[in-house]
C-alpha atoms as a PDB file:
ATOM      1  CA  UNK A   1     -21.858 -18.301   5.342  1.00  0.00           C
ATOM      2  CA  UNK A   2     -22.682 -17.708   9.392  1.00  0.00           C
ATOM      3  CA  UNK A   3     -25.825 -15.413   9.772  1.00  0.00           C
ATOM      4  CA  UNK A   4     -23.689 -13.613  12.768  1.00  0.00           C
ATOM      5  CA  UNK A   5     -24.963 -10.919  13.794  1.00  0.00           C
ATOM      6  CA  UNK A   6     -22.942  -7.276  14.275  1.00  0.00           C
ATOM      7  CA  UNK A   7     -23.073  -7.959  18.197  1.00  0.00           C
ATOM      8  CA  UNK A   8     -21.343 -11.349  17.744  1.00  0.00           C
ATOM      9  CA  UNK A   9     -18.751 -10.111  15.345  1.00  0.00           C
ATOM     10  CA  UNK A  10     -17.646  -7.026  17.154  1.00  0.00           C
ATOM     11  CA  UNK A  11     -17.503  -9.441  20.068  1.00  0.00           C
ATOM     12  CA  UNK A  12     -15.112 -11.742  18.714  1.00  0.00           C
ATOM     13  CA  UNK A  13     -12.530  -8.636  17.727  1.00  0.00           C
ATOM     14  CA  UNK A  14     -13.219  -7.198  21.081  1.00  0.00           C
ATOM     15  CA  UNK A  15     -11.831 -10.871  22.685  1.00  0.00           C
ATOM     16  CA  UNK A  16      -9.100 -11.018  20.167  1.00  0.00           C
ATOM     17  CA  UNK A  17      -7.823  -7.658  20.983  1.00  0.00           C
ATOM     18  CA  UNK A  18      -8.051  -7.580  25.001  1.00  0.00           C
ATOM     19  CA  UNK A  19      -6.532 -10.652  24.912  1.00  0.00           C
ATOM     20  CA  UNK A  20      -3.451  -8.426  23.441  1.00  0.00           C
ATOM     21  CA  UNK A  21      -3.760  -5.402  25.486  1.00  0.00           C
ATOM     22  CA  UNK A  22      -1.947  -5.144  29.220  1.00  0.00           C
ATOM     23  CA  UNK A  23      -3.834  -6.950  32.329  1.00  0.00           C
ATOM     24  CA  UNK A  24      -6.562  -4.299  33.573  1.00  0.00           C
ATOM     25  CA  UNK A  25      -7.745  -2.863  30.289  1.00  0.00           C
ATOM     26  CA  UNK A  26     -11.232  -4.661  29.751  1.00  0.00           C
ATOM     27  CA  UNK A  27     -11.778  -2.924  33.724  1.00  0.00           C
ATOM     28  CA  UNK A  28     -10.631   0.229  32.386  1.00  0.00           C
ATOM     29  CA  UNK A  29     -12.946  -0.189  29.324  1.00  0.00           C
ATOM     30  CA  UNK A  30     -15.639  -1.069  31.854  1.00  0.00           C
ATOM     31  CA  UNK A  31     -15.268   1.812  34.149  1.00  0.00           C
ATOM     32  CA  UNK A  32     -15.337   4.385  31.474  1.00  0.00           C
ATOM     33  CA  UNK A  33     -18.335   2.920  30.457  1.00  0.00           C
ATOM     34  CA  UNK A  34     -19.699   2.700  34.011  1.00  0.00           C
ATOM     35  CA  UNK A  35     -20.731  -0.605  33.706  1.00  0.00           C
ATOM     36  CA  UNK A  36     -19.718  -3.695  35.495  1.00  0.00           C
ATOM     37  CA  UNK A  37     -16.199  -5.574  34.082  1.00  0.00           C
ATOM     38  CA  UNK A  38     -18.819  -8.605  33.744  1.00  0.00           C
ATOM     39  CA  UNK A  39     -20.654  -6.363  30.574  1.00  0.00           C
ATOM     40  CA  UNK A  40     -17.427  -6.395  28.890  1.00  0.00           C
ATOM     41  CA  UNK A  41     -17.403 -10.185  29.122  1.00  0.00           C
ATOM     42  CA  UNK A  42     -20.664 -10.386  27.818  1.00  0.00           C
ATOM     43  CA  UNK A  43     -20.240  -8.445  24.511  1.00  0.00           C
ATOM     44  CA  UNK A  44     -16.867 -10.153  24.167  1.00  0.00           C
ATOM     45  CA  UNK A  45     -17.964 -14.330  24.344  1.00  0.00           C
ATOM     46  CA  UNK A  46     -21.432 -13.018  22.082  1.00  0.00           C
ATOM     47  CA  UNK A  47     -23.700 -12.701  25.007  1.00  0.00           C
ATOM     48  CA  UNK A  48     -24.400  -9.559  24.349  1.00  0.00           C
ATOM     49  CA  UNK A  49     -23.543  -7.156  21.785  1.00  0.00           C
ATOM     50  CA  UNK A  50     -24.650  -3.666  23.197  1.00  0.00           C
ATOM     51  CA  UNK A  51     -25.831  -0.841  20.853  1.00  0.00           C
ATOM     52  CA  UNK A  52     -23.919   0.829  18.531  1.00  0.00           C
ATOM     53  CA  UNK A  53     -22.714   3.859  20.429  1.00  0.00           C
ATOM     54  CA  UNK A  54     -20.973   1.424  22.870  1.00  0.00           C
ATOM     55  CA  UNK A  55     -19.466  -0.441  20.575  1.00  0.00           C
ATOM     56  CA  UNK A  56     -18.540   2.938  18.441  1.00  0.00           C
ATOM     57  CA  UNK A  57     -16.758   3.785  21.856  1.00  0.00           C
ATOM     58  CA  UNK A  58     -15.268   0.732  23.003  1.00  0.00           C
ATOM     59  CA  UNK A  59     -13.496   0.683  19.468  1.00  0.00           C
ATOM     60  CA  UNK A  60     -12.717   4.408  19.878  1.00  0.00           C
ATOM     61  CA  UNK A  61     -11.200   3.418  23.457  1.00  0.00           C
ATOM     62  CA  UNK A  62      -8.845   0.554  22.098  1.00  0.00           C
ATOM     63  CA  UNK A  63      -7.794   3.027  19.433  1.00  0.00           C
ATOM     64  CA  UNK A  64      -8.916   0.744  16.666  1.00  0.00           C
ATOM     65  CA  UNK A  65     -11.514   2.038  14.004  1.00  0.00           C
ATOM     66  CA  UNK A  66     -14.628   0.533  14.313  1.00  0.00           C
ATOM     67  CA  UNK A  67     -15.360  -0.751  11.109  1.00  0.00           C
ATOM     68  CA  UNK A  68     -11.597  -2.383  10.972  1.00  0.00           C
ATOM     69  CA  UNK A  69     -12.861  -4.346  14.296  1.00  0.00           C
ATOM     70  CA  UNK A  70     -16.206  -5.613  12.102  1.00  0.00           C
ATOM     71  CA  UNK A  71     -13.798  -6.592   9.440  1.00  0.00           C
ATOM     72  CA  UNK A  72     -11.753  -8.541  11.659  1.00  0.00           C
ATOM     73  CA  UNK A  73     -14.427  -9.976  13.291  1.00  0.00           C
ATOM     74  CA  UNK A  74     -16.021 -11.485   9.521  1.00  0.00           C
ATOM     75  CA  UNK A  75     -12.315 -12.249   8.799  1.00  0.00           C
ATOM     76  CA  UNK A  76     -12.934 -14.870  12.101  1.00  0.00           C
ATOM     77  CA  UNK A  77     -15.332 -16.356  11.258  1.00  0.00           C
ATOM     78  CA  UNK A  78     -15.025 -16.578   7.414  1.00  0.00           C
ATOM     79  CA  UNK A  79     -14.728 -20.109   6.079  1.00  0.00           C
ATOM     80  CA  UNK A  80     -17.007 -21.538   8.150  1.00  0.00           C
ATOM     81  CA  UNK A  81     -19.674 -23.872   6.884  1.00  0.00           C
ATOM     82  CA  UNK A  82     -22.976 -22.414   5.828  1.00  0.00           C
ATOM     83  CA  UNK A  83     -25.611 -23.959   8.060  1.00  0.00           C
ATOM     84  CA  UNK A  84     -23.619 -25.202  10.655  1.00  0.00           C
ATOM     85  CA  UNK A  85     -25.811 -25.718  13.733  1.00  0.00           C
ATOM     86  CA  UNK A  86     -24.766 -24.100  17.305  1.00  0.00           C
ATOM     87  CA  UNK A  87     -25.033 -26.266  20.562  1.00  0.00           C
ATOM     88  CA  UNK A  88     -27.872 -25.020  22.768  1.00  0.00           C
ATOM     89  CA  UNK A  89     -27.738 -25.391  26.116  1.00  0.00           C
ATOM     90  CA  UNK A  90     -30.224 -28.613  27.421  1.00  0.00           C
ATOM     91  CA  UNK A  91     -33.164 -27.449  28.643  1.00  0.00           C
ATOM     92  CA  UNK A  92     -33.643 -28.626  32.723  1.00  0.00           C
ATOM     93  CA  UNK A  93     -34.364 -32.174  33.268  1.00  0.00           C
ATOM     94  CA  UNK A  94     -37.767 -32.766  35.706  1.00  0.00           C
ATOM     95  CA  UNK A  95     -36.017 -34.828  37.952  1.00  0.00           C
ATOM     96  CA  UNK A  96     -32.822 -35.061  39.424  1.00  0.00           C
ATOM     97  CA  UNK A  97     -30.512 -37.905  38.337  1.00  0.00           C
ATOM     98  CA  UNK A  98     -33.283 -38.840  35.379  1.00  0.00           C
ATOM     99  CA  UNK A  99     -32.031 -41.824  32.803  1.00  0.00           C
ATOM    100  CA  UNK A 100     -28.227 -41.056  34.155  1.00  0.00           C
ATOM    101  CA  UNK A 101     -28.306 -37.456  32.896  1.00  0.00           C
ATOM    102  CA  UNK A 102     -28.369 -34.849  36.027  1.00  0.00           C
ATOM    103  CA  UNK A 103     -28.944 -31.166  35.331  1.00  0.00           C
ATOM    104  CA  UNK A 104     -26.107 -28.791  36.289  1.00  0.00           C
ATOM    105  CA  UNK A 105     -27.559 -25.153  37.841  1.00  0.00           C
ATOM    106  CA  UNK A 106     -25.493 -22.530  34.940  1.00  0.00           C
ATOM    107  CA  UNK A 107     -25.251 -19.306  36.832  1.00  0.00           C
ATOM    108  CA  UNK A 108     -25.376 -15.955  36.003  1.00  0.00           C
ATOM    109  CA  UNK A 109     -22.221 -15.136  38.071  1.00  0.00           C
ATOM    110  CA  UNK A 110     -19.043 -14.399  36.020  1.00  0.00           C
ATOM    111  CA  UNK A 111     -16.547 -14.842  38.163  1.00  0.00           C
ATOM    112  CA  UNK A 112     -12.982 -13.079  37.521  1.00  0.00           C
ATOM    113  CA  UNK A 113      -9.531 -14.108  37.006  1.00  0.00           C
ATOM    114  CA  UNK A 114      -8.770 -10.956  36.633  1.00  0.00           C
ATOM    115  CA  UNK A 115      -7.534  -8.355  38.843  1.00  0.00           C
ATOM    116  CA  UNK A 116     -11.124  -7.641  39.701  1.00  0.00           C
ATOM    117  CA  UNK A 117     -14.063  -9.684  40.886  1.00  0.00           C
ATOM    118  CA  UNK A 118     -17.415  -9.900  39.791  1.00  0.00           C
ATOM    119  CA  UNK A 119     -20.560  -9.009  41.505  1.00  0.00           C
ATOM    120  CA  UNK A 120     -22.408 -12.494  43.268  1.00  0.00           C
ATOM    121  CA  UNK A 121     -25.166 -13.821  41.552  1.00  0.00           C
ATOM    122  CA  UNK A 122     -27.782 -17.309  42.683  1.00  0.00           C
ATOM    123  CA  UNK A 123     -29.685 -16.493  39.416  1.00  0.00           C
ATOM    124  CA  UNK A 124     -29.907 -19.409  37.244  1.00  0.00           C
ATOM    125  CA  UNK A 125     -29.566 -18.691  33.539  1.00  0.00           C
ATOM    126  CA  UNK A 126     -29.552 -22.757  32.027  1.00  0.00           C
ATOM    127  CA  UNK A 127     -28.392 -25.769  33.098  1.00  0.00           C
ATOM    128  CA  UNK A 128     -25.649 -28.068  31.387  1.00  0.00           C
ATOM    129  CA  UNK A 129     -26.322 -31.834  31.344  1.00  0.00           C
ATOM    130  CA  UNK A 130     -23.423 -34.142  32.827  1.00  0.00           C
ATOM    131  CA  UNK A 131     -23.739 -37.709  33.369  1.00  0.00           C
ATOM    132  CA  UNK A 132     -24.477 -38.469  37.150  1.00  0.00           C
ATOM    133  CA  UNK A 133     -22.361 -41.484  37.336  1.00  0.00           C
ATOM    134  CA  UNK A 134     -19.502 -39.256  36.033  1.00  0.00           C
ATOM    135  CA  UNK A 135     -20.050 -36.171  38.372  1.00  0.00           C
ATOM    136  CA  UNK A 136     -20.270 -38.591  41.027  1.00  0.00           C
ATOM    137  CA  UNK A 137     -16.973 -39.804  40.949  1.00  0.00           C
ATOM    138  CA  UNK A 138     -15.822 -35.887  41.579  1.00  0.00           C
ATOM    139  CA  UNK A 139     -18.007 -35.322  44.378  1.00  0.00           C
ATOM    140  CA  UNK A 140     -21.323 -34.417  45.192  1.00  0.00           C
ATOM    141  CA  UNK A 141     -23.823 -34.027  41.684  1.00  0.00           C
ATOM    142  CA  UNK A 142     -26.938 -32.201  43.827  1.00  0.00           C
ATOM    143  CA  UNK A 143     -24.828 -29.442  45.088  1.00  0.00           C
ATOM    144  CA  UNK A 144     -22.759 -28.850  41.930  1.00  0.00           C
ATOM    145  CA  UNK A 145     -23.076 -25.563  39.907  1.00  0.00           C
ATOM    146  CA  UNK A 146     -21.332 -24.028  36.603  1.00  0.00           C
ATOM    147  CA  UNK A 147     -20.259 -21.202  35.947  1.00  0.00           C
ATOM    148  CA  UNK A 148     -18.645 -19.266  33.121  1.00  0.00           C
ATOM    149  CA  UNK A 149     -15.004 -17.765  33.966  1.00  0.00           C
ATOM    150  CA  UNK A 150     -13.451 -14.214  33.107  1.00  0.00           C
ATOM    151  CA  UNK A 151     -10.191 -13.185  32.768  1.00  0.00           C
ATOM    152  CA  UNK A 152      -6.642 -14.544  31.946  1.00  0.00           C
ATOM    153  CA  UNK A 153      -4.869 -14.418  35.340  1.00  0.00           C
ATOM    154  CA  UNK A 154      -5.502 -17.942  35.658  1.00  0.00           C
ATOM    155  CA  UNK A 155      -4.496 -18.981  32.763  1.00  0.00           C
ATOM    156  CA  UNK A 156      -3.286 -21.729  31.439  1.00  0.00           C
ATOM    157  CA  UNK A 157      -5.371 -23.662  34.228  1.00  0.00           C
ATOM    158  CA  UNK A 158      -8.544 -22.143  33.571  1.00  0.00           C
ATOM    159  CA  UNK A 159      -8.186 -20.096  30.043  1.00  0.00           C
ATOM    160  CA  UNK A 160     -10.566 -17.101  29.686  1.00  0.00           C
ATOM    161  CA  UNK A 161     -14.488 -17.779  29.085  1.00  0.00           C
ATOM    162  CA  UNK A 162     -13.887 -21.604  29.939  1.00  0.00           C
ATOM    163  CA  UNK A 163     -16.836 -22.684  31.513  1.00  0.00           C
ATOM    164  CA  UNK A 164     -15.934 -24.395  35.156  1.00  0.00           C
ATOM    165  CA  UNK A 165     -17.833 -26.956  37.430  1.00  0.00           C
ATOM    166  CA  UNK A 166     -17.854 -26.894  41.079  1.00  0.00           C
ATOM    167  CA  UNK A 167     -19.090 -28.623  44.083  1.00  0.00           C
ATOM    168  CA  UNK A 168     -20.568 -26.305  46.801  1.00  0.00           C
ATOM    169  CA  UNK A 169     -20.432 -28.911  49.111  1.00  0.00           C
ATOM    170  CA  UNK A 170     -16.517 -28.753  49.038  1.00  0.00           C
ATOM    171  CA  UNK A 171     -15.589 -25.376  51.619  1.00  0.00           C
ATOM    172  CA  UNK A 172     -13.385 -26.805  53.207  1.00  0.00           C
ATOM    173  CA  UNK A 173     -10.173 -24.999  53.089  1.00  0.00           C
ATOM    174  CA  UNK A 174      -7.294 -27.347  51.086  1.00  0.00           C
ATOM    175  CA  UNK A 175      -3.923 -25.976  50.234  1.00  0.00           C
ATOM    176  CA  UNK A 176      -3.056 -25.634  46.588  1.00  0.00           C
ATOM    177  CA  UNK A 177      -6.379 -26.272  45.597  1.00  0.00           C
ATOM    178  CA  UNK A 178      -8.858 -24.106  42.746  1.00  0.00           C
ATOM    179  CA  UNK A 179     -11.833 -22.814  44.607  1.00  0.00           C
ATOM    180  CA  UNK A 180     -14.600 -20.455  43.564  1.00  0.00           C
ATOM    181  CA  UNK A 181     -14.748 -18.097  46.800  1.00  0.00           C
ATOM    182  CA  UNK A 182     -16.629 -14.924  48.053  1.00  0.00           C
ATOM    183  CA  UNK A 183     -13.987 -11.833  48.480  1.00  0.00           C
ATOM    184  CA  UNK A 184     -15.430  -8.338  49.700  1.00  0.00           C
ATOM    185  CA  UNK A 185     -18.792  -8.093  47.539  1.00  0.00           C
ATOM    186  CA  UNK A 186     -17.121  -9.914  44.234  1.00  0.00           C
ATOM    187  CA  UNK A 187     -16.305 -13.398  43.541  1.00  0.00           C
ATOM    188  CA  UNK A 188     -13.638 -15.015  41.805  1.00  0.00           C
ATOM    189  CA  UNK A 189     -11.730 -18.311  40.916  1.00  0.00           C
ATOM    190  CA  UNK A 190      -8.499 -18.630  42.694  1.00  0.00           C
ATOM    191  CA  UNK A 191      -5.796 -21.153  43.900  1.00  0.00           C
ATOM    192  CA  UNK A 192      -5.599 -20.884  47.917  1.00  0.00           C
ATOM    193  CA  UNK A 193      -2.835 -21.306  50.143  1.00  0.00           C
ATOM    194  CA  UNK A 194      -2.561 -20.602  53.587  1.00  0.00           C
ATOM    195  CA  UNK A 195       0.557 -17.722  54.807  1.00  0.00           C
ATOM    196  CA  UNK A 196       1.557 -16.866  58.448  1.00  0.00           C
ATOM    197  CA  UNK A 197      -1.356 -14.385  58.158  1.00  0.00           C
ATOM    198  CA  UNK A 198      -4.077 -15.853  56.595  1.00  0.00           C
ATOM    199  CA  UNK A 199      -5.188 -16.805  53.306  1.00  0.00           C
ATOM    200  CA  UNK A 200      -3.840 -15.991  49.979  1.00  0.00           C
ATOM    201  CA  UNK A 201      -5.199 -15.754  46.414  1.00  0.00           C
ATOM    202  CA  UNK A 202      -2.680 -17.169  43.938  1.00  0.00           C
ATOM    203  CA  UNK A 203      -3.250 -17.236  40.055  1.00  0.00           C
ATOM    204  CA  UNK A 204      -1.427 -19.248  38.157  1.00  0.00           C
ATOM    205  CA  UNK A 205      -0.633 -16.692  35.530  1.00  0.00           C
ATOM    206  CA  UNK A 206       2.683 -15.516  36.759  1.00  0.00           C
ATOM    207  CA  UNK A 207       2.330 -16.935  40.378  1.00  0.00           C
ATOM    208  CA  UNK A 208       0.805 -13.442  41.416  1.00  0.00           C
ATOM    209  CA  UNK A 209      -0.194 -13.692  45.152  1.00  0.00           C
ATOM    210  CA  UNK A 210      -2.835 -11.350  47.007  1.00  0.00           C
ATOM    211  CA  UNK A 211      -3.443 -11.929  50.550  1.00  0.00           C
ATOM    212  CA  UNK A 212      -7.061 -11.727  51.735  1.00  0.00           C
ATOM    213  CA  UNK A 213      -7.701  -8.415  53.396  1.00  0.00           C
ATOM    214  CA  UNK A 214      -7.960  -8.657  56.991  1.00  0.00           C
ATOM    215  CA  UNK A 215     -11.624  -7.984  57.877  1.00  0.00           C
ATOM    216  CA  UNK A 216     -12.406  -8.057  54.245  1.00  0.00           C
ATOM    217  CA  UNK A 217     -15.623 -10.766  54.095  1.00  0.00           C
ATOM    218  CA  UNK A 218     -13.984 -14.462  52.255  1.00  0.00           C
ATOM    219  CA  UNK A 219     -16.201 -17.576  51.977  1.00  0.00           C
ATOM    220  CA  UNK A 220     -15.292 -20.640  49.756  1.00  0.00           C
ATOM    221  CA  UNK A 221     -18.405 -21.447  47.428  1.00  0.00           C
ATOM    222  CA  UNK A 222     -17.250 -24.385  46.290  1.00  0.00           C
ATOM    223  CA  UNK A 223     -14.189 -26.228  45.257  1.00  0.00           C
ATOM    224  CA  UNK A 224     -13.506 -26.037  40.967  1.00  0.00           C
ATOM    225  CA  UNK A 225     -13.284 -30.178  39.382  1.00  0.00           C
ATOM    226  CA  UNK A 226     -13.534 -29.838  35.956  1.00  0.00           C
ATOM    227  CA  UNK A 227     -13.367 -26.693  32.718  1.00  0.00           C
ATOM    228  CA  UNK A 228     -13.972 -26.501  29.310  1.00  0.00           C
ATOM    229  CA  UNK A 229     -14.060 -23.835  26.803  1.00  0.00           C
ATOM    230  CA  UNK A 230     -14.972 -23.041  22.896  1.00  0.00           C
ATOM    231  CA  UNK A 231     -11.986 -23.332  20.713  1.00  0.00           C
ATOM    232  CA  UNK A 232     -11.452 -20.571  18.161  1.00  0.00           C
END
């Protein structure tokens, strides 16, 4: 059997259920907690499992009781194989481009697809190896970051806690495009188009479009190329 531990199976209930509950609840969740929506995200894709009082109110807060959410967390994960090994993350490489592999900067920055955006973040927490022959044919591999998503509102696109690579040499505006961009003091993954007043944030999840505040502080980071995600 997995050796999970409680923070990892709570987590995995916690995912299952938001994903059922009406846009807006994990930044309800997270503002009755006073915490950041991104601390949701983190207990929910096993980053971080929080003590038992939070999770004893986060179940308490979804109306579910809490030791029905550790059941269906084991329930999850039961059958898989005993032993089976996890993926770490490659550790940095000492030079760039080094025997065709180049090291991809993972930030700490979770940026939302939700209807709120995450707090900006330069901190590197890993890096992802990608072959530089392969990242060159998408654009530019020494300015390229990843960076893990949150949030279903551009789904199917970019499904929630896919992990998304982008080129921060790409800021140049380009209509219909995915772009990781700066809005207010958040950032977030959107589609951008250009209206009679500006630019617009689109997610593909329903088509919903919300025109950039005027005044309100927008930068593109860089455009999106390529996701991935963990399957169930």
């Amino acid at each position: 059997m997995y050796d999970l531990s409680t923070g990892k199976i709570f987590g995995a209930a916690l995912k299952r259920l938001l994903g059922e509950r009406p846009r807006g609840t994990q930044a309800r969740l997270a503002k009755a907690l006073g915490k950041e929506s991104s601390y949701i995200a983190d207990i929910k894709h096993g980053r971080g499992g929080g003590t038992e009082e939070t999770r004893r109110y986060i179940a308490s807060f979804l109306g579910v009781p809490y030791e029905e959410m550790l059941a269906m967390g084991r329930a999850m994960f039961k059958g898989a194989s005993e032993g089976k090994a996890a993926f770490p993350l490659p550790e940095p490489l000492s030079a760039y481009g080094g025997e065709g592999i180049t090291p991809v900067p993972f930030l700490e920055a979770v940026p939302s697809m939700g209807g709120e955006s995450q707090r900006t973040s330069r901190k590197v927490k890993s890096h992802l190896a990608f072959r530089t022959d392969w990242l060159r044919t998408k654009g530019n591999p020494e300015r390229m970051v990843v960076v893990r998503a949150d949030g279903d509102s551009m789904h199917p696109t970019i499904p929630d806690g896919s992990i998304v690579l982008c080129d921060e040499s790409r800021t140049g505006f380009a209509e219909g495009r995915v772009f990781l961009v700066e809005v207010g003091d958040g950032i977030c993954i959107k589609r951008l188009r250009m209206g009679s007043s500006g630019v617009i944030l689109v997610s593909d999840n329903g088509g919903v479009e919300t025109p950039v505040p005027r005044g309100e502080h927008f930068r593109i980071r860089g455009r999106c190329l390529w996701t991935a995600r963990e399957l169930e």
